[in-house]
Each structure stands twice: as C-alpha cells, then as structure tokens.
C-alpha atoms as a PDB file:
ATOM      1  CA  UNK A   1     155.883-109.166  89.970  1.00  0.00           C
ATOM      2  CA  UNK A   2     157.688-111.516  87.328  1.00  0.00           C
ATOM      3  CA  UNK A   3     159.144-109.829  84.039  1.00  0.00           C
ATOM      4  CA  UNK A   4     157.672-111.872  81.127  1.00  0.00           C
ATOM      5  CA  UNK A   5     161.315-113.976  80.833  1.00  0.00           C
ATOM      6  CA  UNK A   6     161.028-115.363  84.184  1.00  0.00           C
ATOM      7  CA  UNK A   7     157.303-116.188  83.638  1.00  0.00           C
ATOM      8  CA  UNK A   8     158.583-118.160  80.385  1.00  0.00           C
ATOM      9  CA  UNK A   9     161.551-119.809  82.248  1.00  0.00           C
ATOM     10  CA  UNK A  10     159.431-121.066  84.659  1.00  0.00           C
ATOM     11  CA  UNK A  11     157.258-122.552  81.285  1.00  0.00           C
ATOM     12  CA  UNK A  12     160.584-124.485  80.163  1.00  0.00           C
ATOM     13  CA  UNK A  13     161.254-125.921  83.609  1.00  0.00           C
ATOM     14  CA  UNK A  14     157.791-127.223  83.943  1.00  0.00           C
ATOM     15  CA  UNK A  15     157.320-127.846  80.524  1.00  0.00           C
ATOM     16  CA  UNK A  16     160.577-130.156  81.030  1.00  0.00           C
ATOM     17  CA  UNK A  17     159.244-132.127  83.941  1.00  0.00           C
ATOM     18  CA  UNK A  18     156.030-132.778  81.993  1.00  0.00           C
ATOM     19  CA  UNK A  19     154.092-130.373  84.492  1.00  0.00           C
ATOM     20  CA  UNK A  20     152.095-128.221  82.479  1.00  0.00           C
ATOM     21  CA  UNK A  21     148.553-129.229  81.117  1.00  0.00           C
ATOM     22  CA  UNK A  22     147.694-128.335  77.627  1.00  0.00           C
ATOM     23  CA  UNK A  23     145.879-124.791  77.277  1.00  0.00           C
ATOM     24  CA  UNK A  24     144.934-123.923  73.531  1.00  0.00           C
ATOM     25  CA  UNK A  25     143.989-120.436  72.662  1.00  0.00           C
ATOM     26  CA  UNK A  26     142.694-119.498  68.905  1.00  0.00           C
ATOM     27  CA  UNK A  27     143.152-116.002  67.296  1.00  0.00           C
ATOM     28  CA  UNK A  28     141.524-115.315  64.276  1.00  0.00           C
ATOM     29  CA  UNK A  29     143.769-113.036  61.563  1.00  0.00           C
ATOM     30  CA  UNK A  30     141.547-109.982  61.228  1.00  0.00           C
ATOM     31  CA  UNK A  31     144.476-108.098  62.995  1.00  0.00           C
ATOM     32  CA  UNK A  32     147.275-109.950  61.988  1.00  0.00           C
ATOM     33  CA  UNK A  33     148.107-107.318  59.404  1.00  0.00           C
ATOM     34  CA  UNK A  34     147.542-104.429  62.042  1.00  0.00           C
ATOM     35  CA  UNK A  35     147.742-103.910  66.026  1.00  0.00           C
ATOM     36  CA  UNK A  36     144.732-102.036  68.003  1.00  0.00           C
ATOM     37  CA  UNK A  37     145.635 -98.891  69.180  1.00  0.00           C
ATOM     38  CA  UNK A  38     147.889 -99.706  72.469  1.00  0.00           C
ATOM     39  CA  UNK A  39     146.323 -96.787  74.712  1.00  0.00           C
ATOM     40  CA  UNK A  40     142.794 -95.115  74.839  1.00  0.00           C
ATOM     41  CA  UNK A  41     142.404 -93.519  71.388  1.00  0.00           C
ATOM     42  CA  UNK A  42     140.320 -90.316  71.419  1.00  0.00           C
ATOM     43  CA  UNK A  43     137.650 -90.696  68.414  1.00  0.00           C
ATOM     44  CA  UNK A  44     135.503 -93.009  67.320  1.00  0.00           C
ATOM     45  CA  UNK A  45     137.136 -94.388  64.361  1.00  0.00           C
ATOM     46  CA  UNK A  46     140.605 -95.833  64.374  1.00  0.00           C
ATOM     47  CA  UNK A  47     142.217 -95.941  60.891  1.00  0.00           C
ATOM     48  CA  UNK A  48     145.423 -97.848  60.378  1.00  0.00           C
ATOM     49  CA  UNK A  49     146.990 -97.493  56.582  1.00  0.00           C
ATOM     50  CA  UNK A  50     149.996 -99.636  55.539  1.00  0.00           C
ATOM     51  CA  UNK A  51     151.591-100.061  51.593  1.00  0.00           C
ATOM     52  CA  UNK A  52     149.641-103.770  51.677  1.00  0.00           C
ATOM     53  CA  UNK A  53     146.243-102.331  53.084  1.00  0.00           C
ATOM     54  CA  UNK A  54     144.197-100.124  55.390  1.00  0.00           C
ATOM     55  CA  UNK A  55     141.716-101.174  58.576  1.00  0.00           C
ATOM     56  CA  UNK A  56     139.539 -98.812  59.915  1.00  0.00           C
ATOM     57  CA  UNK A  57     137.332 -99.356  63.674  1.00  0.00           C
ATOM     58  CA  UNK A  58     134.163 -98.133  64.082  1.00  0.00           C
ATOM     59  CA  UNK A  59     132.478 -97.593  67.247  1.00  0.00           C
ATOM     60  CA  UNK A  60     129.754 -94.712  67.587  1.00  0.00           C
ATOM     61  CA  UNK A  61     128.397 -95.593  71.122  1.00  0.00           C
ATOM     62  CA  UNK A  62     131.320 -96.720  72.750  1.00  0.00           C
ATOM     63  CA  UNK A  63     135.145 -96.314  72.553  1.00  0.00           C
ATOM     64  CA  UNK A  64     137.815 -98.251  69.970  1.00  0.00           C
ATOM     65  CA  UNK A  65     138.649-101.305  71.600  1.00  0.00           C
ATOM     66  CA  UNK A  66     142.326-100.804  72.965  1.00  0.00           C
ATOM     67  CA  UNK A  67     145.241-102.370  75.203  1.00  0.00           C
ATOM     68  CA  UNK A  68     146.117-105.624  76.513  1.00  0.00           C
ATOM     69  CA  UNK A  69     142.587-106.740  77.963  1.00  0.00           C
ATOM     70  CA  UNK A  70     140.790-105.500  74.625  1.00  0.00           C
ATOM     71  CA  UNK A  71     143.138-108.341  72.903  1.00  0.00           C
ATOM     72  CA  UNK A  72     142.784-110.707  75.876  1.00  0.00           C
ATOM     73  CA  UNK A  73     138.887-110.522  74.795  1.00  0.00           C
ATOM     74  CA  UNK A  74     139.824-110.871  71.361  1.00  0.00           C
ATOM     75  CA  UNK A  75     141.206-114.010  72.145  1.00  0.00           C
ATOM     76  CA  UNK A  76     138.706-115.585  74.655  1.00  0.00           C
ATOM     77  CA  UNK A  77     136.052-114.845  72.004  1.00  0.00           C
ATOM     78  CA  UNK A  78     137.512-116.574  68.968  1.00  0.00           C
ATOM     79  CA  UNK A  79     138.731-119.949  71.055  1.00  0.00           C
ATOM     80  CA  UNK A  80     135.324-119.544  72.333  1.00  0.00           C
ATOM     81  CA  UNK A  81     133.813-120.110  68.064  1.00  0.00           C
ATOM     82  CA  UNK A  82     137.020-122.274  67.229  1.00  0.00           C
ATOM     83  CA  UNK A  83     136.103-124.669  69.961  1.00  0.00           C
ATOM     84  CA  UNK A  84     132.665-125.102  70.286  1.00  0.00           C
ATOM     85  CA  UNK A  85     131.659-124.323  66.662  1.00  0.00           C
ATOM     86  CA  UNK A  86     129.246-121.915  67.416  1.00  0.00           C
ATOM     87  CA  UNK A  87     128.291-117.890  66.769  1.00  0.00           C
ATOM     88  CA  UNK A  88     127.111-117.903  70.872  1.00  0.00           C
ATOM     89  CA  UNK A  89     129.683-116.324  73.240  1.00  0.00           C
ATOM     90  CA  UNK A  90     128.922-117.167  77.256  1.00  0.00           C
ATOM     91  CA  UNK A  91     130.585-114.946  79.039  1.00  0.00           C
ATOM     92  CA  UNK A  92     129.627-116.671  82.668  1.00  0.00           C
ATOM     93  CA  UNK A  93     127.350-115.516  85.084  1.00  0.00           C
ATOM     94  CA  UNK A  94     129.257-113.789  87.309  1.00  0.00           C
ATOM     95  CA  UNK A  95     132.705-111.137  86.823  1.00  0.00           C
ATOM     96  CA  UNK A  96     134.958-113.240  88.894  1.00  0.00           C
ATOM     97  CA  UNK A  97     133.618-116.438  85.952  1.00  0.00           C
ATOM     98  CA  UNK A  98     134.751-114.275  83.180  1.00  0.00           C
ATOM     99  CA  UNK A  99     137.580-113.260  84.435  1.00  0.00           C
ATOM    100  CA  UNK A 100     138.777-116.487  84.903  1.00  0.00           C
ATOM    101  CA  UNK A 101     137.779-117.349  81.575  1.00  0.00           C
ATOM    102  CA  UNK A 102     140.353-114.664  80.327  1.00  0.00           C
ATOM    103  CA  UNK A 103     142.992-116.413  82.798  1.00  0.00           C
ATOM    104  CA  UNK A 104     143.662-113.645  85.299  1.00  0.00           C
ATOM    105  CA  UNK A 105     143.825-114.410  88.818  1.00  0.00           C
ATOM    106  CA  UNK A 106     140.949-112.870  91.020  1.00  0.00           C
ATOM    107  CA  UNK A 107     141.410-109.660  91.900  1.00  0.00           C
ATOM    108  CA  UNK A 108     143.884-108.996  89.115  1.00  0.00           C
ATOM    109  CA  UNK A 109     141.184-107.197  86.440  1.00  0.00           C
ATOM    110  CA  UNK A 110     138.847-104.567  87.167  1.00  0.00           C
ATOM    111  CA  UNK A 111     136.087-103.034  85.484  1.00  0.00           C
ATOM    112  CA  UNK A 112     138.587-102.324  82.658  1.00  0.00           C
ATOM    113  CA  UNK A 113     138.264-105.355  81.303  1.00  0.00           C
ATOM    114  CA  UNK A 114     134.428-105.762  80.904  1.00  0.00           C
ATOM    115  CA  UNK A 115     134.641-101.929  79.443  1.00  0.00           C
ATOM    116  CA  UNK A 116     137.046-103.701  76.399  1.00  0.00           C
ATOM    117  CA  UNK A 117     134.398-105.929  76.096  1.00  0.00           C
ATOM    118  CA  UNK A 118     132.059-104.006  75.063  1.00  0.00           C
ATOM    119  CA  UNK A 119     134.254-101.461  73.264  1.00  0.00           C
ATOM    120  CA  UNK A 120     135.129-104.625  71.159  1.00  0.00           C
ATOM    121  CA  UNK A 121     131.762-106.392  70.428  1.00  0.00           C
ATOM    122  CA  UNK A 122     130.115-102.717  69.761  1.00  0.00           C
ATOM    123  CA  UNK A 123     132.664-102.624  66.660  1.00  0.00           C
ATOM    124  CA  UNK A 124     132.548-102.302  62.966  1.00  0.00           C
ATOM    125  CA  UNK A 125     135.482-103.495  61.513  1.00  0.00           C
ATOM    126  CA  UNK A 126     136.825-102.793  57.449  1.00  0.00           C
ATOM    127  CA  UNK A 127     139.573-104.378  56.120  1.00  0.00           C
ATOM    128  CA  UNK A 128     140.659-102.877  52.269  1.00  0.00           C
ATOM    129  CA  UNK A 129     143.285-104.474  50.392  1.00  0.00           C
ATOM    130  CA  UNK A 130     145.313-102.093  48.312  1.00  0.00           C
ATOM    131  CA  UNK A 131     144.565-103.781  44.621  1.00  0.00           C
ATOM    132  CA  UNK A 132     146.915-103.002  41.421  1.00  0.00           C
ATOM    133  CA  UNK A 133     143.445-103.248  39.586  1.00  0.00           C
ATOM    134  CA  UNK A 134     142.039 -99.782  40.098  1.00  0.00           C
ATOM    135  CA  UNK A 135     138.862-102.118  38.461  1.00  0.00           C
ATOM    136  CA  UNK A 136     138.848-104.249  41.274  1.00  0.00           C
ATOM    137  CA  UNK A 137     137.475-103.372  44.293  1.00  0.00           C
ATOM    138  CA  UNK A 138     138.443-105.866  47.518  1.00  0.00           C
ATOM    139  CA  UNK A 139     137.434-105.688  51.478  1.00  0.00           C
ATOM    140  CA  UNK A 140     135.919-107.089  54.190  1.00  0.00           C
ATOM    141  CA  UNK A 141     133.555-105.322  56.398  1.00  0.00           C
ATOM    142  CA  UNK A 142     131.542-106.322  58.936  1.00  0.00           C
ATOM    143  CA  UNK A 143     129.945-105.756  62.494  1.00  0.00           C
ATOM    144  CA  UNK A 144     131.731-107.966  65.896  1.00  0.00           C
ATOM    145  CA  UNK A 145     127.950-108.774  67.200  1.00  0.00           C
ATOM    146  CA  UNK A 146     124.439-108.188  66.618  1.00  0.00           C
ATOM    147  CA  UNK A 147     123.353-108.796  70.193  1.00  0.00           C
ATOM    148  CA  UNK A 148     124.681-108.726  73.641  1.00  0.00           C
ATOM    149  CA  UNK A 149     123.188-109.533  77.432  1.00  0.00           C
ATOM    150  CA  UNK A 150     126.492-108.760  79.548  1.00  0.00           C
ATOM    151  CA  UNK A 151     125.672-107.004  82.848  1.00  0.00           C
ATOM    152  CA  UNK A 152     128.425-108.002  85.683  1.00  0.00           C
ATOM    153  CA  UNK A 153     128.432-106.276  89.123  1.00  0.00           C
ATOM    154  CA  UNK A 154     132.783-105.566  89.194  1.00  0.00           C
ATOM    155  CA  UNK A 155     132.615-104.477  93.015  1.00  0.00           C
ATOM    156  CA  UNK A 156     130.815-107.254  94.138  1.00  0.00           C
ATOM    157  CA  UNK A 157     132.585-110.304  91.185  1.00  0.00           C
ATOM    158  CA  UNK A 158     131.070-112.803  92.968  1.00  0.00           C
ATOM    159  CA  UNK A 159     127.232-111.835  92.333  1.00  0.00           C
ATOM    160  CA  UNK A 160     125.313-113.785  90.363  1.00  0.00           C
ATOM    161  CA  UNK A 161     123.281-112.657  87.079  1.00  0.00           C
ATOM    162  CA  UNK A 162     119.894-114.689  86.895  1.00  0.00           C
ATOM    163  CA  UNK A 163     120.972-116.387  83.501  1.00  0.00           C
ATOM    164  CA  UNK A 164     124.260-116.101  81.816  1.00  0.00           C
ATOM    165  CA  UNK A 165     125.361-113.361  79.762  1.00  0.00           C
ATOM    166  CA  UNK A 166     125.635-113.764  76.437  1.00  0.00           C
ATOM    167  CA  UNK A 167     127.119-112.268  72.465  1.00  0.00           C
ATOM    168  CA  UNK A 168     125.422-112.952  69.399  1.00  0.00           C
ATOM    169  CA  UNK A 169     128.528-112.460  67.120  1.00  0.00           C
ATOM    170  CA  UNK A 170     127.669-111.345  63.684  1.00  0.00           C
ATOM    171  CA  UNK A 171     127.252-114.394  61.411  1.00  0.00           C
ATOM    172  CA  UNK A 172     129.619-113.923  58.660  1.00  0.00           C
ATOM    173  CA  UNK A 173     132.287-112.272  61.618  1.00  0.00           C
ATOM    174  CA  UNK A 174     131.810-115.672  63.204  1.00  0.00           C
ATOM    175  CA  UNK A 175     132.546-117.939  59.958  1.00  0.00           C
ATOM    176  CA  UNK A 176     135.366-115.861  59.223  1.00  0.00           C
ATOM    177  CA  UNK A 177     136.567-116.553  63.079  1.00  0.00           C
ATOM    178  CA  UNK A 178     135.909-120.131  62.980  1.00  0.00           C
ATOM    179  CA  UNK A 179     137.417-119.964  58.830  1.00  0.00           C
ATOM    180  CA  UNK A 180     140.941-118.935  59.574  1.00  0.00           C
ATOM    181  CA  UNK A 181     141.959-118.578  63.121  1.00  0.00           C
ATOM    182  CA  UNK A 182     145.190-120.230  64.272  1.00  0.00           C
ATOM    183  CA  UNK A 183     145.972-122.283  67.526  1.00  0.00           C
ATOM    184  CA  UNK A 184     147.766-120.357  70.287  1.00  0.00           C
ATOM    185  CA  UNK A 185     149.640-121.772  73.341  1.00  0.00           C
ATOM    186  CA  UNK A 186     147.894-119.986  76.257  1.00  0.00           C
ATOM    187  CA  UNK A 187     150.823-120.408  78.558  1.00  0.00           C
ATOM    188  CA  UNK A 188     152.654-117.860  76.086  1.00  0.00           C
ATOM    189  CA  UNK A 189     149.686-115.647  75.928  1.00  0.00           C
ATOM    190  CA  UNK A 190     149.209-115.356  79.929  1.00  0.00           C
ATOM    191  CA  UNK A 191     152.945-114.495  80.423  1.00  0.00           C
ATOM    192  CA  UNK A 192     152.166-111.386  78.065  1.00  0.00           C
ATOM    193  CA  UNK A 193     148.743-110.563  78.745  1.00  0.00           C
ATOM    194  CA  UNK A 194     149.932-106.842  79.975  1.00  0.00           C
ATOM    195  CA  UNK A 195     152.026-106.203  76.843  1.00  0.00           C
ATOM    196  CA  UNK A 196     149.917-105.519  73.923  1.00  0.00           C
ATOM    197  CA  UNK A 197     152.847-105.461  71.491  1.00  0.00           C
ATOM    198  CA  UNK A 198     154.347-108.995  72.721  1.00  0.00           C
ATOM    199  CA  UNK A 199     150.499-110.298  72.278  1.00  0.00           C
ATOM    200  CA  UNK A 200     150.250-108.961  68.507  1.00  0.00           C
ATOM    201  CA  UNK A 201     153.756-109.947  68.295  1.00  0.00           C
ATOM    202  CA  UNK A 202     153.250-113.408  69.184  1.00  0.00           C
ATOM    203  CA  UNK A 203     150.386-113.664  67.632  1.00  0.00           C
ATOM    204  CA  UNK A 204     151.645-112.767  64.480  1.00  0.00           C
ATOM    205  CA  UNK A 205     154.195-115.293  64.387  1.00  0.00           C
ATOM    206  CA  UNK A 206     151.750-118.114  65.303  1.00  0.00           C
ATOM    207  CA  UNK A 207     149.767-117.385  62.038  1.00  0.00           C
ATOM    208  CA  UNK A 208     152.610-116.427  59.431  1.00  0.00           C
ATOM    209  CA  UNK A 209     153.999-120.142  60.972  1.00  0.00           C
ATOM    210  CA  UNK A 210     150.825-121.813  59.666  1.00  0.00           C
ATOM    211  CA  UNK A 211     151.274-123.197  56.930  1.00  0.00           C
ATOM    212  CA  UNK A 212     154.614-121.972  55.853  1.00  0.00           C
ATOM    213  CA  UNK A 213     156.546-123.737  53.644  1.00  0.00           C
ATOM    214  CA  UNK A 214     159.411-122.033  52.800  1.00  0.00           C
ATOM    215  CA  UNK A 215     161.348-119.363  54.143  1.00  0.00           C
ATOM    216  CA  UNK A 216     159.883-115.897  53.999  1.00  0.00           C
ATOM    217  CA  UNK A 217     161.351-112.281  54.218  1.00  0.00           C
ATOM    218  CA  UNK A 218     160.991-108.216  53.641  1.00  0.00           C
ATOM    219  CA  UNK A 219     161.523-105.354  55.492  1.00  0.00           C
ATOM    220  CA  UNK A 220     161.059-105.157  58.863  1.00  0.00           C
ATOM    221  CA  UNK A 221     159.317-101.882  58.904  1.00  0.00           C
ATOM    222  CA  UNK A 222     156.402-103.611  57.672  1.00  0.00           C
ATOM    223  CA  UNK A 223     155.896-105.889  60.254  1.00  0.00           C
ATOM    224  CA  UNK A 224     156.412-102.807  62.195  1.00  0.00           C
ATOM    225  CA  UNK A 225     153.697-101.199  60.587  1.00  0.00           C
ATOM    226  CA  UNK A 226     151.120-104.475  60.882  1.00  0.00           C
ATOM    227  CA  UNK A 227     151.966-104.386  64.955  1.00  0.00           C
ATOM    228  CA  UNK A 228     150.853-100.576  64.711  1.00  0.00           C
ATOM    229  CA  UNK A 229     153.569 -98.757  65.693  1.00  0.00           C
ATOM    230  CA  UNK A 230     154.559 -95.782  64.115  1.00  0.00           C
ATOM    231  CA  UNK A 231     157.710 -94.819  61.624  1.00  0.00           C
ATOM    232  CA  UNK A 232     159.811 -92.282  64.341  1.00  0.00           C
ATOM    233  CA  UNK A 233     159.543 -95.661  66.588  1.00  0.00           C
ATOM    234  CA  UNK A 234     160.975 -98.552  64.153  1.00  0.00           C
ATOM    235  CA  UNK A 235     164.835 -98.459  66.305  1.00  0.00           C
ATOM    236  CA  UNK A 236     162.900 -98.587  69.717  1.00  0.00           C
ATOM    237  CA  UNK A 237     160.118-101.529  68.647  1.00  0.00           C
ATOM    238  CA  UNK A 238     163.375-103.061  66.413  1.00  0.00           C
ATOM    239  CA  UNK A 239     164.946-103.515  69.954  1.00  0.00           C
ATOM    240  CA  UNK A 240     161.566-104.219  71.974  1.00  0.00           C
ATOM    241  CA  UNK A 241     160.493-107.131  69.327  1.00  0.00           C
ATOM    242  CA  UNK A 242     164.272-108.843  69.776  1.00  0.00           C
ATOM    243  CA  UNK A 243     163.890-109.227  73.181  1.00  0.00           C
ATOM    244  CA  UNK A 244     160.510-110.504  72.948  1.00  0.00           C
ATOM    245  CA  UNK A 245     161.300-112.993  70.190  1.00  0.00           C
ATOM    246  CA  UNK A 246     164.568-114.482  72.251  1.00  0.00           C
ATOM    247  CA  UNK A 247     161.950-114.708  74.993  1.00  0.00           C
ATOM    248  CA  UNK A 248     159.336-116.428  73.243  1.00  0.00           C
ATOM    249  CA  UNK A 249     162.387-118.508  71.213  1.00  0.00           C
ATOM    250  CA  UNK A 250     163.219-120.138  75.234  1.00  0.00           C
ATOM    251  CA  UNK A 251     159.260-122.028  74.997  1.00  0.00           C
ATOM    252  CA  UNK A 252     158.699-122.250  71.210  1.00  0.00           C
ATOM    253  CA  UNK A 253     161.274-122.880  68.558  1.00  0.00           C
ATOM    254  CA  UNK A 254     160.273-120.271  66.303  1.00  0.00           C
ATOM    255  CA  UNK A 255     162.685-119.931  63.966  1.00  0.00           C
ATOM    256  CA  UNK A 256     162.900-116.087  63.058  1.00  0.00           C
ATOM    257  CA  UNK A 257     165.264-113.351  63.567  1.00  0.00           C
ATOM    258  CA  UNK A 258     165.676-109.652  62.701  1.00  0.00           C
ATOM    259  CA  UNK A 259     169.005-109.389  60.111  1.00  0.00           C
ATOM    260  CA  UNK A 260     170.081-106.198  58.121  1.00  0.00           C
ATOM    261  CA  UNK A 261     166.735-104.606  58.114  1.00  0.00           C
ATOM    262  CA  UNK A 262     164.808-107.588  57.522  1.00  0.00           C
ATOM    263  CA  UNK A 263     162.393-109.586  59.269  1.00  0.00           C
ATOM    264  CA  UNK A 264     163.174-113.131  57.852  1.00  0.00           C
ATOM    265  CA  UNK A 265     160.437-116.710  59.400  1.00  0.00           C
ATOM    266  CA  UNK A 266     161.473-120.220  58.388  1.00  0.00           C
ATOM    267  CA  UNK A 267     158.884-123.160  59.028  1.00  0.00           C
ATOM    268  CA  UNK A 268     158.965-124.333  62.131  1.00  0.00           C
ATOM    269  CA  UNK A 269     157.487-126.476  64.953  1.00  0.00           C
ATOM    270  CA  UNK A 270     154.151-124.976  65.238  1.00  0.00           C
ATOM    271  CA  UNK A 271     152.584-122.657  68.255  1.00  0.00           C
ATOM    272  CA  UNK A 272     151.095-125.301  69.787  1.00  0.00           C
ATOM    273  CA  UNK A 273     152.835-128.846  69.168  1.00  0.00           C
ATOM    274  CA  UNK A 274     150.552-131.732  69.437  1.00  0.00           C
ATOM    275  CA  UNK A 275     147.726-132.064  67.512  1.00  0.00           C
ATOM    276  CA  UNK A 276     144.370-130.353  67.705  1.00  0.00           C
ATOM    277  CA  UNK A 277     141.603-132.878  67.201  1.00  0.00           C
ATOM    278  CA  UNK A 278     139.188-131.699  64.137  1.00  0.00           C
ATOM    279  CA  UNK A 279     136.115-129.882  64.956  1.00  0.00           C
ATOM    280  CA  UNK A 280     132.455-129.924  63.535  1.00  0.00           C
ATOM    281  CA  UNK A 281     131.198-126.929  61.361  1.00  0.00           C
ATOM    282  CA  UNK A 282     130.010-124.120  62.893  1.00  0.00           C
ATOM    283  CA  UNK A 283     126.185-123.715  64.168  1.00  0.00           C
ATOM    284  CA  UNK A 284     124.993-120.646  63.252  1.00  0.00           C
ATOM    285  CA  UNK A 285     122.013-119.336  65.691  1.00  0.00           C
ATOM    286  CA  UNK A 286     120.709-115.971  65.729  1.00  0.00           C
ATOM    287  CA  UNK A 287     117.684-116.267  67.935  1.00  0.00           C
ATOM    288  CA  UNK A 288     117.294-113.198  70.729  1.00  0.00           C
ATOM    289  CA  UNK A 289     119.113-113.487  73.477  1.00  0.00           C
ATOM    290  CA  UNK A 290     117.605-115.367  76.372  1.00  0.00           C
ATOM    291  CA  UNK A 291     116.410-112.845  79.487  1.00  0.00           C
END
C-alpha cells in the first residue's frame, strides 16, 4: 500500500502533466476548532474543552461519530449542501454507490463506514465560546438531521434499495453548512482518508487560509488542542503534523511552518486554485422522507 507521500508525489507528477481532473470537496468549520475522537470513544457524550471554547457530542441511540470514515462522511455530506444548495442528502441506492461517493475503491470500506454514518447524522452537536462577559452567554447547538431512510445490504454492495436513501439534515445545521464551509481539494483528502489527524489537519489549514490577510501566529499547543490531541502528546503530534505539512506543502503551497513553539500561516494560494463558480441559496425542504 502507498504511504500518504508517495500518494501526493504521484499528485505533483500528474498534476504537472495536466492529468488530473478537478475534484472539489467542502468542509464546513463546526470542527475546525476541535478533532472527533480518533478511536471508538466509550460514552455517549464526547466533550472537548480548550482556553478558546468547549464542544460537546451527543448521541443517546448510537455511538460518537469517530475515525477517518466518520470525517470522510463529514465531508461527503457538506459538499453534498455546498453544491447542490440543498438540506437533502442522497446517499445512492446501493453500498457499493455510496461508497464511491466517499471515493474508496470497491471493496476497500465495510460496514464501518455506513455505522459512522449513522453515528454522525444521529448527533447533537454544542459549540460554547468561552466569553470575557460572564453577562453574555454565546453557543451554537443543534441536531445533524431530523430524518433518515439509509438501509444498505454491506455483504451483498451491489443490491439495490427500491428508492434511494436519503438525510433530512436539520435546517439551521444545513444553513450553517452551506454559510461557512470552505473548498477542499479531494485529491489531498483521498491520499489521507485513513489518517484522521492529517484530515483535521488539512482541513484546518484550508479554512484558517480563507480569507487570511495577514500573517497569523500563537502557540502551537493550541492548534494541538483544536486537532484533539491531548497535552502528554504535543512532542509526538509536534513531529507527526511536520511531516504531514511538508507532505501536503509538495501539492499545495501552503505557506506555514512550526518555529520555536509556534504555529505561524501566511496567506497563500488557496486549497483549491481555480475558481469555484457561485452557487444559488440554499432550498430548504423538510417534507418526510419518500418510502
């Protein structure tokens, strides 16, 4: 199997020769100040707390959305409101459909990845700013979807539902989606797509690029903290996040660099480098799913 570097060399050659077709991805910034938990977490409710803010995950029927495929869904989802400007997620009518909506090759997902589907629709999601005010009370708080039709036969991928499965995200989840999600290169995002850190990583650099326009820095154990990692870990993810930056540095000239305990970002080209013709407003529907 191909390390991540040799998946992105292979990126520069093609991109080179002019042989790669544009893929756009959109992430919303929900979790840009914080990472999902990496592995199976074993309550309900996943708290994060950093000096900016706290999140905290709710899921009473299910499990906390976690791992690489959990943020691969993530993703799909919010392209899926970006580009088509609407609060209705079709997830395809067959497993082997939605898997190659995700970009994995047949036969590389299992029933994993439907399970972080619904771990991650079946969410309530808080965000609390930390607010000098102690008059002034801040958040956002909201549920991922109020409906859901998703019912894919994994050992047989190729058997057809009688209509396509479908997610009724939450309206105001989906404005906030289509409101400030930023484009991704999806070339980038399939060479990580098993390394949750290198996703938030990545991720996190495509949205602190938008829009900057000056040169920003502070310590790096608070983007540390934002990716979710813990305190006894900064030398280890320090030394992880270098490697992933120099590899993501070799397709996009991110300009960015760990120095003397800093994280420091100038602007620079952005994640995706052409331009992104404008979309219409979102459609809001929130009639019951079809059966």
């Amino acid at each position: 199997m191909k390390s991540s570097r040799d998946k992105i060399l292979d990126l520069v050659v093609k991109k080179e020769f002019g042989e790669l077709e544009d893929k756009i991805g959109f992430s919303s910034n929900i979790f840009m100040v914080f990472g999902l938990p990496v592995r199976r977490y074993p309550d309900r409710i996943f708290e994060k707390k950093t000096q900016l803010c706290s999140l905290k995950v709710m899921n009473p029927n299910y499990e906390v959305p976690y791992g690489c495929y959990a943020r691969m869904n993530q993703i799909f989802i919010d392209t899926e409101v970006k580009t088509k400007s609407t609060n209705i997620i079709d997830v395809g009518r067959s497993f082997r459909d939605y898997v190659n909506k995700l970009g994995y090759a047949d036969g590389k997902a299992n029933k994993a990845l439907i399970r972080q589907l619904v771990n991650y629709v079946t969410s309530v999601i808080s965000v609390i700013p930390k607010e000098s005010n102690k008059w002034r009370f801040l958040g956002i708080q909201t549920s991922v979807a109020k409906k859901w039709d998703i019912s894919f036969d994994v050992k047989n991928p190729d058997q057809l539902m009688l209509a396509k499965g479908q997610i009724f995200l939450d309206e105001d989840y989906a404005k906030y989606i289509y409101k400030h999600s930023v484009p991704l290169d999806m070339h980038v995002i399939n060479c990580f797509n098993r390394n949750p850190l290198a996703l938030d990583f990545y991720r996190f650099l495509a949205y602190r690029n938008n829009g900057l326009h000056k040169p920003i820095a502070f310590p790096d154990h608070l983007l540390f903290e934002q990716l979710g990692t813990e305190q006894h870990e900064n030398k280890i993810t320090r030394t992880r996040l270098m490697h992933i930056l120099k590899a993501i540095q070799m397709f996009w000239p991110v300009q960015a660099k760990f120095e003397d305990g800093y994280f420091e970002m100038s602007p620079s080209p952005p994640a995706v480098q052409h331009k992104i013709p404008s979309r219409r407003p979102i459609t809001i529907e929130s009639k019951s799913v079809d059966k």
